[in-house]
Every structure is written in structure tokens, then in C-alpha cells.
N, C-alpha and C. Protein backbone atom coordinates (compact mmCIF):
# COMPACT_ATOMS: atom_id res chain seq x y z
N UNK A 1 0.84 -1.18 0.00
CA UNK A 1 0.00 0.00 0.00
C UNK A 1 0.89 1.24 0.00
N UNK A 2 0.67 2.25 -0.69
CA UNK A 2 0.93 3.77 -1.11
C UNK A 2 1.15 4.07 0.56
N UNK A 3 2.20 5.03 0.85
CA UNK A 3 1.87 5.56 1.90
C UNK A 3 1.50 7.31 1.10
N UNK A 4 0.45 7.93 2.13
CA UNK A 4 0.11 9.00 1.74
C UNK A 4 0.78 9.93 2.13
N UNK A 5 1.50 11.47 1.61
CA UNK A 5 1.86 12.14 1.41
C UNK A 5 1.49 13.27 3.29
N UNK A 6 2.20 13.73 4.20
CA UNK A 6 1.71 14.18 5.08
C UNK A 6 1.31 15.73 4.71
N UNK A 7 0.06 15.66 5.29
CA UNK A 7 -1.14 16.97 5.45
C UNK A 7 -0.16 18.07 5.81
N UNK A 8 -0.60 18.91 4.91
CA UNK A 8 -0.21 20.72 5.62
C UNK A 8 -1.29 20.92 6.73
N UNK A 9 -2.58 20.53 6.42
CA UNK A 9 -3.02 20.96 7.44
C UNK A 9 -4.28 19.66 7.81
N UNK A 10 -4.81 19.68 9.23
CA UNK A 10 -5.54 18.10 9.41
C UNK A 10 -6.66 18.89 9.96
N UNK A 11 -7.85 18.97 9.74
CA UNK A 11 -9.34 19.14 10.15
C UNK A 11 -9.72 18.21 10.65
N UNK A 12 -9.91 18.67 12.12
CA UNK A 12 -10.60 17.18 12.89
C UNK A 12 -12.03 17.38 13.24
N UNK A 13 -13.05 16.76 12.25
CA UNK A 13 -14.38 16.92 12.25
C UNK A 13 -14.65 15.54 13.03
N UNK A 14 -14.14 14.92 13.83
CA UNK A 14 -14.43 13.70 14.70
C UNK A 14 -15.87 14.58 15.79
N UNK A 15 -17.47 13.58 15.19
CA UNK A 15 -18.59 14.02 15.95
C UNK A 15 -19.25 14.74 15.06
N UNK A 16 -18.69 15.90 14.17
CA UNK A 16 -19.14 16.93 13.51
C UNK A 16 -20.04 16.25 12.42
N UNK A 17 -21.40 17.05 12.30
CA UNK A 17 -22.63 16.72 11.23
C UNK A 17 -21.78 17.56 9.82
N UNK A 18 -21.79 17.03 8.70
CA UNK A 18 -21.14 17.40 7.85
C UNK A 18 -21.15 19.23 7.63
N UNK A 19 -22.20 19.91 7.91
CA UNK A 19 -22.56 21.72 7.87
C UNK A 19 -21.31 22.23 8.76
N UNK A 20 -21.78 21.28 10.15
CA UNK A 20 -20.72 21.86 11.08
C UNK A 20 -19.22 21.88 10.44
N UNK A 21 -18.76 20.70 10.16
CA UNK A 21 -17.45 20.21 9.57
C UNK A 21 -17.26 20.81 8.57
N UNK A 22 -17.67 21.58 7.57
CA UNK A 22 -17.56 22.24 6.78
C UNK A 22 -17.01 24.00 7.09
N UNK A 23 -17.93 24.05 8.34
CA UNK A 23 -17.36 24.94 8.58
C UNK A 23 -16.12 25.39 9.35
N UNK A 24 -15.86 24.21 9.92
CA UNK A 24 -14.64 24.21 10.33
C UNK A 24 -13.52 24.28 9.18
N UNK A 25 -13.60 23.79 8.16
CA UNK A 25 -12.60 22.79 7.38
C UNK A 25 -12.67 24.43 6.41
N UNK A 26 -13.62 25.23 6.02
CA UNK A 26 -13.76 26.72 5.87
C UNK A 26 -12.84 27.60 6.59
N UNK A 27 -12.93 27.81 8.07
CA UNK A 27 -12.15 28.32 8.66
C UNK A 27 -10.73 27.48 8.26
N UNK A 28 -10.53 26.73 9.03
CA UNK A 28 -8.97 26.15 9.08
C UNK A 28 -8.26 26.56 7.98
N UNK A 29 -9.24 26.18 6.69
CA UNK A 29 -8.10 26.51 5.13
C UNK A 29 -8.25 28.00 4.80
N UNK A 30 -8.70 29.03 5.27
CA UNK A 30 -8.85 30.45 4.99
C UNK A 30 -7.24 31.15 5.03
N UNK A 31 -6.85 31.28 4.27
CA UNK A 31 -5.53 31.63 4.22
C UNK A 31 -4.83 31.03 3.81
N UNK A 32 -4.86 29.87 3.42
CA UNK A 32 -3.56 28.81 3.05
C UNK A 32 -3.54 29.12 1.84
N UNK A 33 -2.08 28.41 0.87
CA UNK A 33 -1.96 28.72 -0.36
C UNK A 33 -2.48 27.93 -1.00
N UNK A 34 -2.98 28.15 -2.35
CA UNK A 34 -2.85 27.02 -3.39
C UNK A 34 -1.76 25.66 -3.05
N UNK A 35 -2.13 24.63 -3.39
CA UNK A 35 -1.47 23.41 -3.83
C UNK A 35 -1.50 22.55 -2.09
N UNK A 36 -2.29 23.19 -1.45
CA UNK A 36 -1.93 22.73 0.33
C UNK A 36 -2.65 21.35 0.31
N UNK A 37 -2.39 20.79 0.59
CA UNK A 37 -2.77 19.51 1.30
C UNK A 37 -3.28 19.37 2.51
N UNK A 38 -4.55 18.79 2.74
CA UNK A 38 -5.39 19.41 3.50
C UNK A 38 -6.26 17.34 3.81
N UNK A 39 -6.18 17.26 5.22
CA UNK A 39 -6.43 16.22 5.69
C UNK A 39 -7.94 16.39 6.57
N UNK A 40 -8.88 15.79 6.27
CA UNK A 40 -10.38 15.55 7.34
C UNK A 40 -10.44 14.70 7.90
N UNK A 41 -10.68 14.39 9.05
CA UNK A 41 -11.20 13.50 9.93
C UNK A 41 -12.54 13.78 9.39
N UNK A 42 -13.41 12.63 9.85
CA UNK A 42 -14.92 13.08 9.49
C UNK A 42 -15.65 11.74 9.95
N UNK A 43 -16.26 11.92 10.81
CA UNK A 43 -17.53 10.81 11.32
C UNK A 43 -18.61 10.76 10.54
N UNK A 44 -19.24 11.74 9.99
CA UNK A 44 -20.47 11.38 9.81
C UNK A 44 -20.44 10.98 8.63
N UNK A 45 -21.43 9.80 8.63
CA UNK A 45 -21.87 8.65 7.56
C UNK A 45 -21.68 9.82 5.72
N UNK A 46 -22.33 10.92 5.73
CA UNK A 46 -22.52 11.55 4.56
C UNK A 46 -21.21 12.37 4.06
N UNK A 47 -19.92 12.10 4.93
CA UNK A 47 -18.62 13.18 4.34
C UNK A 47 -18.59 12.35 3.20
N UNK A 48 -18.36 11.39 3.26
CA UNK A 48 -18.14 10.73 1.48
C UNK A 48 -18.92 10.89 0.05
N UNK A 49 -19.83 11.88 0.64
CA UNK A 49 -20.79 12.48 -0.24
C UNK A 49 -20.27 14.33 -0.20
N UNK A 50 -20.66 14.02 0.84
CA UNK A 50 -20.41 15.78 1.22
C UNK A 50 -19.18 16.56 0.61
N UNK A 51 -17.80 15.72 1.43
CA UNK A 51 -16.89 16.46 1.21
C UNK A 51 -16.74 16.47 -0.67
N UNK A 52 -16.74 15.41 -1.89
CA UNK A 52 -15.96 16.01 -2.85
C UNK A 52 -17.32 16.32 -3.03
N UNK A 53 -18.82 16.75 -2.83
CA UNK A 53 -19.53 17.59 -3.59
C UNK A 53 -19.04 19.21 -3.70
N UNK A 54 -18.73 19.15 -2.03
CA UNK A 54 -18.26 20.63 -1.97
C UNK A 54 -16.62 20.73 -2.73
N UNK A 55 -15.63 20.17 -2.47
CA UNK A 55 -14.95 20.28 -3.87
C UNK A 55 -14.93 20.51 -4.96
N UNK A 56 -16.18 20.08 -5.45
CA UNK A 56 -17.02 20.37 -6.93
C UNK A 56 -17.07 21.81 -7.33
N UNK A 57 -17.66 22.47 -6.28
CA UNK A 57 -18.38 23.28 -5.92
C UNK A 57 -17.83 24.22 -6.22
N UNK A 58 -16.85 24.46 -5.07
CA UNK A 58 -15.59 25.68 -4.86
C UNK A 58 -14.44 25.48 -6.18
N UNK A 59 -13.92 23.98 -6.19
CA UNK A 59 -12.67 24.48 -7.27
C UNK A 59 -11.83 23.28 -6.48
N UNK A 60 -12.09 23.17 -5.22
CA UNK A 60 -10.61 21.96 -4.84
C UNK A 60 -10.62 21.35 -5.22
N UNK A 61 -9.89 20.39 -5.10
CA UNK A 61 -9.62 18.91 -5.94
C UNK A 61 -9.94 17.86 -4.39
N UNK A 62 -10.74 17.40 -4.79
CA UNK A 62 -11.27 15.82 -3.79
C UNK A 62 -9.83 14.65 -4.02
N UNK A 63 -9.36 14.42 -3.12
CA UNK A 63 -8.49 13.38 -3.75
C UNK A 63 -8.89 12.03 -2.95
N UNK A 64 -10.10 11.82 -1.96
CA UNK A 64 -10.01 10.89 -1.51
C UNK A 64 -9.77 10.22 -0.37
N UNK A 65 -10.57 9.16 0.12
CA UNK A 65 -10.06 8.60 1.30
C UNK A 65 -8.46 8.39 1.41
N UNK A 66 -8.15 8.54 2.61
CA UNK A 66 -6.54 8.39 2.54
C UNK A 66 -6.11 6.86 3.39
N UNK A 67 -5.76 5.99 2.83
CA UNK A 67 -5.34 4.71 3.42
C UNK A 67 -4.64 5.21 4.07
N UNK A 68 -5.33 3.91 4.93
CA UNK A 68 -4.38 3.15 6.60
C UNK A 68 -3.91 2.52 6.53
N UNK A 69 -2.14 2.44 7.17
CA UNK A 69 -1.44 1.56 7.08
C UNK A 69 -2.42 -0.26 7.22
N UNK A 70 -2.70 -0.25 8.11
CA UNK A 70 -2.88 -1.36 9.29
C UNK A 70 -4.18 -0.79 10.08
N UNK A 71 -5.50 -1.39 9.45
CA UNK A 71 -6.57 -0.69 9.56
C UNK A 71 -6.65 -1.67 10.61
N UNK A 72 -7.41 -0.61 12.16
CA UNK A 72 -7.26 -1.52 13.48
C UNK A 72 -9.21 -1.02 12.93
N UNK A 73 -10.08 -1.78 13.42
CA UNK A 73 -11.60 -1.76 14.14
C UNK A 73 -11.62 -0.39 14.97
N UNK A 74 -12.23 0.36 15.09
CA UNK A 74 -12.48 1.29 16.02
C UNK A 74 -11.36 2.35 16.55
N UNK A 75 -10.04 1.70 15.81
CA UNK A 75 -8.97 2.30 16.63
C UNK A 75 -8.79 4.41 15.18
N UNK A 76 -9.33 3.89 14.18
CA UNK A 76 -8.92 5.00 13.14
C UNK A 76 -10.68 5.55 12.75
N UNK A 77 -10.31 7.13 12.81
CA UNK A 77 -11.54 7.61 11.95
C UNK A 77 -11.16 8.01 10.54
N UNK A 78 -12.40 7.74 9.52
CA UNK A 78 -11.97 8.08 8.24
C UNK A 78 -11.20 9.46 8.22
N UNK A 79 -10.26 9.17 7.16
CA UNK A 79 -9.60 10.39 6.99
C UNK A 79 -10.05 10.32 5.19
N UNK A 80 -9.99 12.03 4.69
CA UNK A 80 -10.24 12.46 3.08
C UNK A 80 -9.40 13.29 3.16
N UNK A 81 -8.83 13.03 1.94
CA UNK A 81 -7.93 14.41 1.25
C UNK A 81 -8.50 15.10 0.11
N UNK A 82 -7.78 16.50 0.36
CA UNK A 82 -8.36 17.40 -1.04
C UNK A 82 -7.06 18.48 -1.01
N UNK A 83 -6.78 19.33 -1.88
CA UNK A 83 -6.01 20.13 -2.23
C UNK A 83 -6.73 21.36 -2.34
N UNK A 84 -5.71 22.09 -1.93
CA UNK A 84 -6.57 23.78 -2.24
C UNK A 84 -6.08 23.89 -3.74
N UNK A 85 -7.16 24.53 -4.02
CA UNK A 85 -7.13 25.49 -5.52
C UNK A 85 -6.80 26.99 -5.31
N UNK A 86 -5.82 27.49 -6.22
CA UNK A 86 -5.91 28.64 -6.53
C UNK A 86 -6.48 29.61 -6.90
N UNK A 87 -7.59 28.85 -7.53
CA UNK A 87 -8.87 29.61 -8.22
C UNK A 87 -10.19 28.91 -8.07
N UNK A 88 -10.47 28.89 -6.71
CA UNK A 88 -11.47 28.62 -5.87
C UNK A 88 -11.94 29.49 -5.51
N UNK A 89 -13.53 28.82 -5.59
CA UNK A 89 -14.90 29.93 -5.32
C UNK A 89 -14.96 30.07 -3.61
N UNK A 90 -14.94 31.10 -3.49
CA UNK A 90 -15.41 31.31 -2.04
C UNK A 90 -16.74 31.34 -1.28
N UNK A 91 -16.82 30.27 -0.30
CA UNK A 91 -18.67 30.34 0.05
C UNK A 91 -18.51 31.20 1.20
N UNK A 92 -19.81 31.24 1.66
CA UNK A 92 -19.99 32.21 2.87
C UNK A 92 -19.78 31.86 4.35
N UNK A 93 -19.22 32.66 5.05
CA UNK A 93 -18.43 31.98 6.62
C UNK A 93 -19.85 31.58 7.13
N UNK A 94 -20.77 31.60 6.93
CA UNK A 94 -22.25 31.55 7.80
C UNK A 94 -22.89 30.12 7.15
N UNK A 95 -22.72 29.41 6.13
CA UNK A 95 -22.85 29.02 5.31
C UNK A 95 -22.36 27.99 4.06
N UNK A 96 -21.83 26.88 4.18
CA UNK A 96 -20.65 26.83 3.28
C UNK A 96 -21.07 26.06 2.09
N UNK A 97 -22.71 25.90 2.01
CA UNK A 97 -22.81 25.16 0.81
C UNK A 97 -23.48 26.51 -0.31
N UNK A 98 -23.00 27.65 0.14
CA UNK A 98 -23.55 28.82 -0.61
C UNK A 98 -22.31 29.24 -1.32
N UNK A 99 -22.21 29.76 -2.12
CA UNK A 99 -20.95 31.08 -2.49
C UNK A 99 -21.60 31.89 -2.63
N UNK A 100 -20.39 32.79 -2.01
CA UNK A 100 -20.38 34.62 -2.00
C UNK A 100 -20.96 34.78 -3.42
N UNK A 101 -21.45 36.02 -3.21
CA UNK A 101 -21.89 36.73 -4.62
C UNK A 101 -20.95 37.75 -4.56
N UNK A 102 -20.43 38.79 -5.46
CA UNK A 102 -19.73 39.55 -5.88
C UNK A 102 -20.24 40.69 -4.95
């Protein structure tokens, strides 16, 4: 197995309903550059939907669940990767399945 590439930055949405986690994962990457590598924790059943819709959305790139070495039962929460874009849409801090209007 691939080992994966380590996160610039890790969003720990462990508990978080995907809105909430979004908005975290909003805050956390607000400032970072293009090309960042960007790691989620994420419990709830719908991030595997959620997170690359909103990728779609904005401009990041979804890259995916990130394998576990040595997947223990209970011991790991899913982790997803995505990359920041440079020319990503910005949604609203109140909000993150919206984008800003001009």
C-alpha cells in the first residue's frame, strides 16, 4: 500500500454533522496557499458524499479517502484528502454550501 503524502493541514471533524465540519474545514483553510494539502477527519456517515460535492463546488480537488497503514476496528476515523485550488470559489463563513456573490 501507497503511503500518503503528510497533510499541511488536518481538520478534525471527529462528531461533527457534515454543515458543522464544513465549517470548520472553511475556517482552518482560509488563508492557506494554493497546492496545500489538507487532511479531514470526518464521522459522519454523509462526508463521502459531502466532502468532494463541496470540492465540486468551490474548485478543490477531492483526492479521496486516505489509506491506513494497518486498519485496526475502532482504533482510526476516516480520513479524506483534497487540495486547495488557486482559483477557488469562495462560500460564505455563515454558510458553506452557498458562495459569495460579488
Amino acid at each position: 500500500m501507497t503511503e500518503s503524502p503528510a497533510p499541511d493541514i488536518t481538520v478534525d471533524g471527529t462528531g461533527l454533522l457534515c454543515v458543522t465540519l464544513l465549517l470548520r474545514l472553511r475556517k482552518e483553510i482560509d488563508g492557506a496557499e494554493p497546492g496545500t494539502l489538507v487532511h479531514v477527519i470526518a464521522t459522519d456517515p454523509a462526508a463521502p458524499l459531502d466532502l468532494p460535492a463541496w470540492c465540486h463546488m468551490t474548485g478543490h480537488t477531492y483526492l479521496g479517502p486516505v489509506p491506513v497503514p494497518v486498519p485496526v476496528p475502532g482504533a482510526e476515523q476516516p480520513v479524506y484528502a483534497l487540495q486547495l485550488a488557486a482559483d477557488a470559489l469562495p462560500t460564505r463563513a455563515d454558510a458553506p454550501w452557498h458562495r459569495t456573490t460579488p
